[in-house]
N, C-alpha and C. Protein backbone atom coordinates (compact mmCIF):
# COMPACT_ATOMS: atom_id res chain seq x y z
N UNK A 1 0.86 -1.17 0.00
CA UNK A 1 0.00 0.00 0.00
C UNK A 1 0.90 1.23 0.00
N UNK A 2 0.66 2.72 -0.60
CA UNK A 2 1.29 3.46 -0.92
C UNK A 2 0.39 4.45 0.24
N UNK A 3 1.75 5.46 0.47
CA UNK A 3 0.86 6.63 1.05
C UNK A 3 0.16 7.39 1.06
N UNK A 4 -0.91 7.47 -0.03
CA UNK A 4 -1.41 8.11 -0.69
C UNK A 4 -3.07 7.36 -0.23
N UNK A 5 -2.81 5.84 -0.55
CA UNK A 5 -3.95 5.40 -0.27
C UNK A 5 -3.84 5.15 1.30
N UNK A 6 -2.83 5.21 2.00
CA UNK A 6 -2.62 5.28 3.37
C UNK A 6 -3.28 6.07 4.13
N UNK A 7 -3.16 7.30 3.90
CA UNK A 7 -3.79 8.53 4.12
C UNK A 7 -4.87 8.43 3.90
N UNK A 8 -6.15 8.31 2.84
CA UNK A 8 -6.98 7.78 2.47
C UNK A 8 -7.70 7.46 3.36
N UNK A 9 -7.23 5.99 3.41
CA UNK A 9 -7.85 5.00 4.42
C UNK A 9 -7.75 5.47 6.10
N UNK A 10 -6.52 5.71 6.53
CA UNK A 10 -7.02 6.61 7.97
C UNK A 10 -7.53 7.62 8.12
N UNK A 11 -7.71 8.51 6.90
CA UNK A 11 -9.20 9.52 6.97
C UNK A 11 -10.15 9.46 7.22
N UNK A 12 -10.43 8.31 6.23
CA UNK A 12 -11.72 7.39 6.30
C UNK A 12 -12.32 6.61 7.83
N UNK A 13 -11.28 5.88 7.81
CA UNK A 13 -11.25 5.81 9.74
C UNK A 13 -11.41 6.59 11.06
N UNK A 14 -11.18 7.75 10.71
CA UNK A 14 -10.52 8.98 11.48
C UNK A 14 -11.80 9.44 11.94
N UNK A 15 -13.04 9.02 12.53
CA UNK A 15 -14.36 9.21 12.54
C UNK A 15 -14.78 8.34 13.27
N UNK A 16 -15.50 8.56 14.30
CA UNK A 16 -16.03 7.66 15.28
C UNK A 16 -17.62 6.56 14.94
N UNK A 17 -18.04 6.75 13.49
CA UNK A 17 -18.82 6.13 13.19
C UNK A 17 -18.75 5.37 12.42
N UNK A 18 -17.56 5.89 11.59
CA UNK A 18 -17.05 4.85 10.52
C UNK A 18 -16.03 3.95 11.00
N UNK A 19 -15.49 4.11 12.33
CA UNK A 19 -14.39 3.18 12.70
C UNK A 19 -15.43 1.83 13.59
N UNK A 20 -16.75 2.74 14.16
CA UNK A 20 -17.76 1.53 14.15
C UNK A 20 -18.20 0.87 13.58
N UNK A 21 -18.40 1.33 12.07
CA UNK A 21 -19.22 0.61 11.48
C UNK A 21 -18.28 -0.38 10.52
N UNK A 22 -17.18 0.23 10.31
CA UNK A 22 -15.95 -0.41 9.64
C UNK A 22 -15.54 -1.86 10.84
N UNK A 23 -15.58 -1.70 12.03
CA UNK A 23 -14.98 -2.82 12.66
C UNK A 23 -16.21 -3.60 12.86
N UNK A 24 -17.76 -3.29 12.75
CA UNK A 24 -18.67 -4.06 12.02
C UNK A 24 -18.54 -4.94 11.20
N UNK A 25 -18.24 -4.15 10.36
CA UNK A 25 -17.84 -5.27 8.86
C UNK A 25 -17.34 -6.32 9.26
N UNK A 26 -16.00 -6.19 9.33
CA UNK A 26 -15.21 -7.02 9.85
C UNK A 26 -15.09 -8.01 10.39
N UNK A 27 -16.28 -7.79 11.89
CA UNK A 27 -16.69 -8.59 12.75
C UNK A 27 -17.70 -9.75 11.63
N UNK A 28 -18.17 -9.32 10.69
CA UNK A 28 -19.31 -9.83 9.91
C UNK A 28 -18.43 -10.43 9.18
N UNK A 29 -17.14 -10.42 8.71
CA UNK A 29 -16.67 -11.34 7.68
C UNK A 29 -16.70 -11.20 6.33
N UNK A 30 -16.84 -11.65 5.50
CA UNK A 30 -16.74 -11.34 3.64
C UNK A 30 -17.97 -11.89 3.35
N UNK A 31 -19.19 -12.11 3.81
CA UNK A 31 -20.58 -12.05 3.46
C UNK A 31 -21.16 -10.89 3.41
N UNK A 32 -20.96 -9.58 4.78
CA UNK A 32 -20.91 -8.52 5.31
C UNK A 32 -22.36 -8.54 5.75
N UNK A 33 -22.63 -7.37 5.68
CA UNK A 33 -23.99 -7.04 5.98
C UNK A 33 -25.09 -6.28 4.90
N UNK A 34 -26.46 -5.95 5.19
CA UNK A 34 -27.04 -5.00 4.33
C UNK A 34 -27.31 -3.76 5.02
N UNK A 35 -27.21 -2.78 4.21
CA UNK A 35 -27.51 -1.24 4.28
C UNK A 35 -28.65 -0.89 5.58
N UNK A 36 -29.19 -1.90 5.28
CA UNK A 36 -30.46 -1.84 6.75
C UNK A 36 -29.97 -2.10 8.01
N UNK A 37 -29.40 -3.57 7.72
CA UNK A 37 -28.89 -4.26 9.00
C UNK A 37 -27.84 -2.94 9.40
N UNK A 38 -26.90 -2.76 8.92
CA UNK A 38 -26.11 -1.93 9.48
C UNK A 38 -26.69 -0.45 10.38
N UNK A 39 -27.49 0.00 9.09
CA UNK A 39 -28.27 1.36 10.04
C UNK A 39 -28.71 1.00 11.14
N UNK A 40 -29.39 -0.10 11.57
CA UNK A 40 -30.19 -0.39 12.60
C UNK A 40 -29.01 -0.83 13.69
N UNK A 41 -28.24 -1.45 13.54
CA UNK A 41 -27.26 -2.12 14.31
C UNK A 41 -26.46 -0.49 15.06
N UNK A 42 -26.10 0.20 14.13
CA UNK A 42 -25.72 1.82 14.77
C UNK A 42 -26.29 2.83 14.95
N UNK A 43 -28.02 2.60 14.87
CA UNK A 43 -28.49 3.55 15.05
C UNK A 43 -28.71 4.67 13.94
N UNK A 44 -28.65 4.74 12.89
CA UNK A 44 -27.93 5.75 12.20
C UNK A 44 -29.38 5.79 10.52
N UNK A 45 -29.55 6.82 10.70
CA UNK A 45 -30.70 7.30 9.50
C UNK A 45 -29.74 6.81 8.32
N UNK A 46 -30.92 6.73 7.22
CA UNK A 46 -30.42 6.23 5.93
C UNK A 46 -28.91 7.15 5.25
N UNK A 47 -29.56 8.78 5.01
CA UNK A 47 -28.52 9.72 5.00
C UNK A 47 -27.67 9.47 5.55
N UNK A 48 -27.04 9.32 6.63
CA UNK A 48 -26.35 9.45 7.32
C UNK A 48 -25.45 8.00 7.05
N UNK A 49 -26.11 6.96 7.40
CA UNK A 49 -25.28 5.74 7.11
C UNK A 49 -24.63 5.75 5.56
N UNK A 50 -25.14 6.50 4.46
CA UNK A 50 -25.24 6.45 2.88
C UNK A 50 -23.29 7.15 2.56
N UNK A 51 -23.85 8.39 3.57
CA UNK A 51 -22.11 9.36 3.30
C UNK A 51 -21.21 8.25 4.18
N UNK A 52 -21.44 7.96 5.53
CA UNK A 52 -20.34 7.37 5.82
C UNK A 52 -19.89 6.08 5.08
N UNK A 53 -20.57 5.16 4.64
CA UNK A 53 -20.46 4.23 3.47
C UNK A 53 -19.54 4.61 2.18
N UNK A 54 -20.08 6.01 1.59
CA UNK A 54 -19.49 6.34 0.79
C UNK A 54 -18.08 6.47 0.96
N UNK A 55 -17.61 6.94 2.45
CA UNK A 55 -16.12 7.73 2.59
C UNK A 55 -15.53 6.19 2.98
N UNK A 56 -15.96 5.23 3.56
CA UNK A 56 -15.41 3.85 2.94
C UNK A 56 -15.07 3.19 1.98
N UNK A 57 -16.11 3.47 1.45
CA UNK A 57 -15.96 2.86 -0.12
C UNK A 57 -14.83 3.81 -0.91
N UNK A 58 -14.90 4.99 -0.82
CA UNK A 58 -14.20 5.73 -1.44
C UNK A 58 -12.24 5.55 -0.54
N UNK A 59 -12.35 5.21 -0.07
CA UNK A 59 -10.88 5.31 0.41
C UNK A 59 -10.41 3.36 0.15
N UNK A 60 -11.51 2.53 -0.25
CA UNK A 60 -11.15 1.37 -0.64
C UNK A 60 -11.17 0.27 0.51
N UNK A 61 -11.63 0.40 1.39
CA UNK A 61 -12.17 -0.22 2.90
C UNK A 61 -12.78 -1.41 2.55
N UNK A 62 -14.28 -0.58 2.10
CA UNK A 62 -15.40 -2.01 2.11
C UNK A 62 -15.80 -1.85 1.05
N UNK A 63 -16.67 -3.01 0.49
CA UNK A 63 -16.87 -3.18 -1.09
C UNK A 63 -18.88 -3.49 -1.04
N UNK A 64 -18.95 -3.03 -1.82
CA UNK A 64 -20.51 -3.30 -1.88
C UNK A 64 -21.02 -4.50 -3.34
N UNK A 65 -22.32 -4.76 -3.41
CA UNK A 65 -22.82 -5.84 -3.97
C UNK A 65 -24.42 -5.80 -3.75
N UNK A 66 -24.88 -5.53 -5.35
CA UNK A 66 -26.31 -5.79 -4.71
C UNK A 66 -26.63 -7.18 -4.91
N UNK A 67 -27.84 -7.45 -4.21
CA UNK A 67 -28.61 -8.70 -4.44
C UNK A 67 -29.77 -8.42 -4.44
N UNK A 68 -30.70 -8.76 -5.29
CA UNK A 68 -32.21 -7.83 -5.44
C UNK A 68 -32.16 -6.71 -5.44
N UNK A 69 -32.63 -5.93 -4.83
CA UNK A 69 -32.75 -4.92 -4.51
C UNK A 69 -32.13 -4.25 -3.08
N UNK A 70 -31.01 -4.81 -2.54
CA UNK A 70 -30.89 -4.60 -1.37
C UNK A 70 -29.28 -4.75 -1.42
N UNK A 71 -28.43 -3.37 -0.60
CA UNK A 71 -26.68 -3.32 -1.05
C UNK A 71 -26.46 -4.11 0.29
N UNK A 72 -25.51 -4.97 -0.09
CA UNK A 72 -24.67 -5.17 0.89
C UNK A 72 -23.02 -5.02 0.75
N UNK A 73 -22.99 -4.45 2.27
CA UNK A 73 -21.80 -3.81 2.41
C UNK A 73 -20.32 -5.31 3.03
N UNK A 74 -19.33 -5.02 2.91
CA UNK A 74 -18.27 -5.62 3.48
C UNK A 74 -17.03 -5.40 3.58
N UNK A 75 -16.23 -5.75 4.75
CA UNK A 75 -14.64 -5.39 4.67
C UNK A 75 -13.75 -5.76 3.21
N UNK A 76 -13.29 -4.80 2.85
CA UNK A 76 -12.41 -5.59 1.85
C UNK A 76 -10.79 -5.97 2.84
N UNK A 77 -10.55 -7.37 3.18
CA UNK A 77 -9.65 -7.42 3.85
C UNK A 77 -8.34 -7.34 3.20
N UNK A 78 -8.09 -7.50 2.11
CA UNK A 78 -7.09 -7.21 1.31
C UNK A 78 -6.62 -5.83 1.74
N UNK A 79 -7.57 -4.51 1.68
CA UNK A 79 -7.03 -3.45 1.75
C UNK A 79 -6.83 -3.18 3.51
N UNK A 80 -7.23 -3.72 4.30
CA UNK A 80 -6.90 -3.83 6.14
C UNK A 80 -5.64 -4.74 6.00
N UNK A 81 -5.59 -5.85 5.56
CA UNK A 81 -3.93 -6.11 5.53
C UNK A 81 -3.10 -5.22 5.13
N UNK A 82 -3.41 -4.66 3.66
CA UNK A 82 -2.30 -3.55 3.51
C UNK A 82 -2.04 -2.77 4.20
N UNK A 83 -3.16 -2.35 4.79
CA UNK A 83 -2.83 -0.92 5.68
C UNK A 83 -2.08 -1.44 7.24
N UNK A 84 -2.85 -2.34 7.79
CA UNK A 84 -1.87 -3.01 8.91
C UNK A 84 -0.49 -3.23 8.03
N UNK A 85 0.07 -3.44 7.22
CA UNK A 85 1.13 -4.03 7.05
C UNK A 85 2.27 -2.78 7.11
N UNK A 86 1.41 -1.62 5.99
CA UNK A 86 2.17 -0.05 5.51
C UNK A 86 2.63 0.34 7.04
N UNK A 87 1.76 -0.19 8.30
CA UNK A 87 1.77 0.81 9.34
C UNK A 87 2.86 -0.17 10.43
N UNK A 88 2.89 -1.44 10.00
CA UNK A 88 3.47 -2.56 10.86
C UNK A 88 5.01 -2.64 9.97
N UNK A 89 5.24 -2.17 8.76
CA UNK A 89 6.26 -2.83 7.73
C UNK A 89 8.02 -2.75 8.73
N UNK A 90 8.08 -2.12 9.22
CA UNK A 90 9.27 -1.79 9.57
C UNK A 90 9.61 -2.05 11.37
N UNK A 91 8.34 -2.67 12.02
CA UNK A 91 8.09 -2.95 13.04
C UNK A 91 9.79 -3.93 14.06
N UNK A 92 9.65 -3.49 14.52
CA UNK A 92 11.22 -4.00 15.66
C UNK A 92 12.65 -3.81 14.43
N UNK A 93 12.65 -2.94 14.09
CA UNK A 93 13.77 -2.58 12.83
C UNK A 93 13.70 -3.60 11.99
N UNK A 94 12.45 -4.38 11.39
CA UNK A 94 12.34 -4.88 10.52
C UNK A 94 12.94 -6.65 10.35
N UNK A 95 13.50 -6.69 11.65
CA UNK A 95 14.60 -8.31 12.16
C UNK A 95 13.53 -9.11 11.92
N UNK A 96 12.27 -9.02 12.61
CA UNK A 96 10.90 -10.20 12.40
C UNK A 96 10.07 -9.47 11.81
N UNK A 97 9.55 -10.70 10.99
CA UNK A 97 8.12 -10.27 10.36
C UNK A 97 7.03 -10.65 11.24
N UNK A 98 6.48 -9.17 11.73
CA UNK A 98 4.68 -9.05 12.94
C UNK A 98 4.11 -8.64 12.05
N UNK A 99 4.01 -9.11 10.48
CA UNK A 99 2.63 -8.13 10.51
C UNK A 99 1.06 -8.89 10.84
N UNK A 100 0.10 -8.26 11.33
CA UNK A 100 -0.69 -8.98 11.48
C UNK A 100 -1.60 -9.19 10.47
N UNK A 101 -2.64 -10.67 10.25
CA UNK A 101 -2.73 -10.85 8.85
C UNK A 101 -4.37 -11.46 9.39
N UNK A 102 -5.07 -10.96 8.77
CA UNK A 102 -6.58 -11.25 8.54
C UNK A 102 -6.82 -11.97 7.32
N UNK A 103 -7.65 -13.49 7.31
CA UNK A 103 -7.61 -13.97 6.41
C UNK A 103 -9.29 -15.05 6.57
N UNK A 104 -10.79 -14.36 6.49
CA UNK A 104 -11.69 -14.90 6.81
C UNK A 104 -11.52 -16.39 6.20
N UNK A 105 -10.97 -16.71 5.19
CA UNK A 105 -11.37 -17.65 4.49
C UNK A 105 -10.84 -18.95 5.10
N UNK A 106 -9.56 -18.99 6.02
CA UNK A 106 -8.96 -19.61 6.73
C UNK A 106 -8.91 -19.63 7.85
N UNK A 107 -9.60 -18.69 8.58
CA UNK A 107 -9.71 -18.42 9.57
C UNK A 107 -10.79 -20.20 10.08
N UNK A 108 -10.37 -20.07 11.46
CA UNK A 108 -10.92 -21.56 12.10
C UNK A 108 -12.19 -21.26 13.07
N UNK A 109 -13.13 -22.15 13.09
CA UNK A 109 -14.28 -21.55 13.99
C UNK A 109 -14.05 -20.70 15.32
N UNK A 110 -12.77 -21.09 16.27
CA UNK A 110 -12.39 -20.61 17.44
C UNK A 110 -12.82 -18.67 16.95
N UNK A 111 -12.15 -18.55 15.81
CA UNK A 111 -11.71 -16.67 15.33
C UNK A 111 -12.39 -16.42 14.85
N UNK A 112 -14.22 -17.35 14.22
CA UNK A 112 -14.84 -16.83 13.27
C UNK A 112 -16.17 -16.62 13.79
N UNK A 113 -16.62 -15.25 13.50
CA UNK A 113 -17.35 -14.68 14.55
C UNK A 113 -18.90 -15.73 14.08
N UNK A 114 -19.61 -15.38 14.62
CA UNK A 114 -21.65 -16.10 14.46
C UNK A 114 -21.94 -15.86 13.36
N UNK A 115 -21.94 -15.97 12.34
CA UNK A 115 -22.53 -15.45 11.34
C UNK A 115 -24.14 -15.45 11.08
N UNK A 116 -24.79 -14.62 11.49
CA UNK A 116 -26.30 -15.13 11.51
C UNK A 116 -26.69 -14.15 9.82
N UNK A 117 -27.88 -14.73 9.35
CA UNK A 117 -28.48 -14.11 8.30
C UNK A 117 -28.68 -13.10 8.52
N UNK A 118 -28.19 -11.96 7.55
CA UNK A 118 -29.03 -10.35 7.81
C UNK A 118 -30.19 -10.37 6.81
């Protein structure tokens, strides 16, 4: 990841609703959630959930998908590894590799959160 989209993405973060609703995602896995479920889960009017979505999407966070008629939202973990990594890369002068690595698809039931239907 470059600094450019670095910056970006902790902008995007840099907000107490989007760092909720972003570690939402997350918690939800690469199915994610829908536009509803989420408003309701934070409280948060349509407007309101719509821009902060946007400044996610726009900095490359979470990825959307419709199905019928209804968006659903999700972490793109590809771009949370990068950014853990840009921010971890040089970590203990670089002797060990820490970066930490999110990977739903491998992840084992112990790390993988409930997944219930939204």
């Amino acid at each position: 990841m470059d600094t450019i989209r670095t910056v970006a993405a902790l902008g995007a973060l840099a907000h107490e609703t989007r760092l909720e609703l972003f570690r939402l995602l997350v918690q939800r896995g690469p199915d994610g959630l829908s536009a509803g479920v989420i408003a309701q889960a934070l409280g948060l009017a349509p407007s309101s959930l719509t821009f902060h979505l946007q400044q996610l999407t726009h900095a490359g966070l979470i990825t959307q998908r419709r199905v019928g008629r209804q968006l659903f939202y999700a972490a793109d973990f590809a771009t949370m590894n990068g950014l853990l990594g840009y921010l971890t890369e040089n970590c203990c002068g670089g002797a060990v590799p820490c970066v930490p690595v999110c990977d739903p698809a491998t992840a084992d039931a112990a790390c993988t959160p409930d997944r219930k239907t939204a």
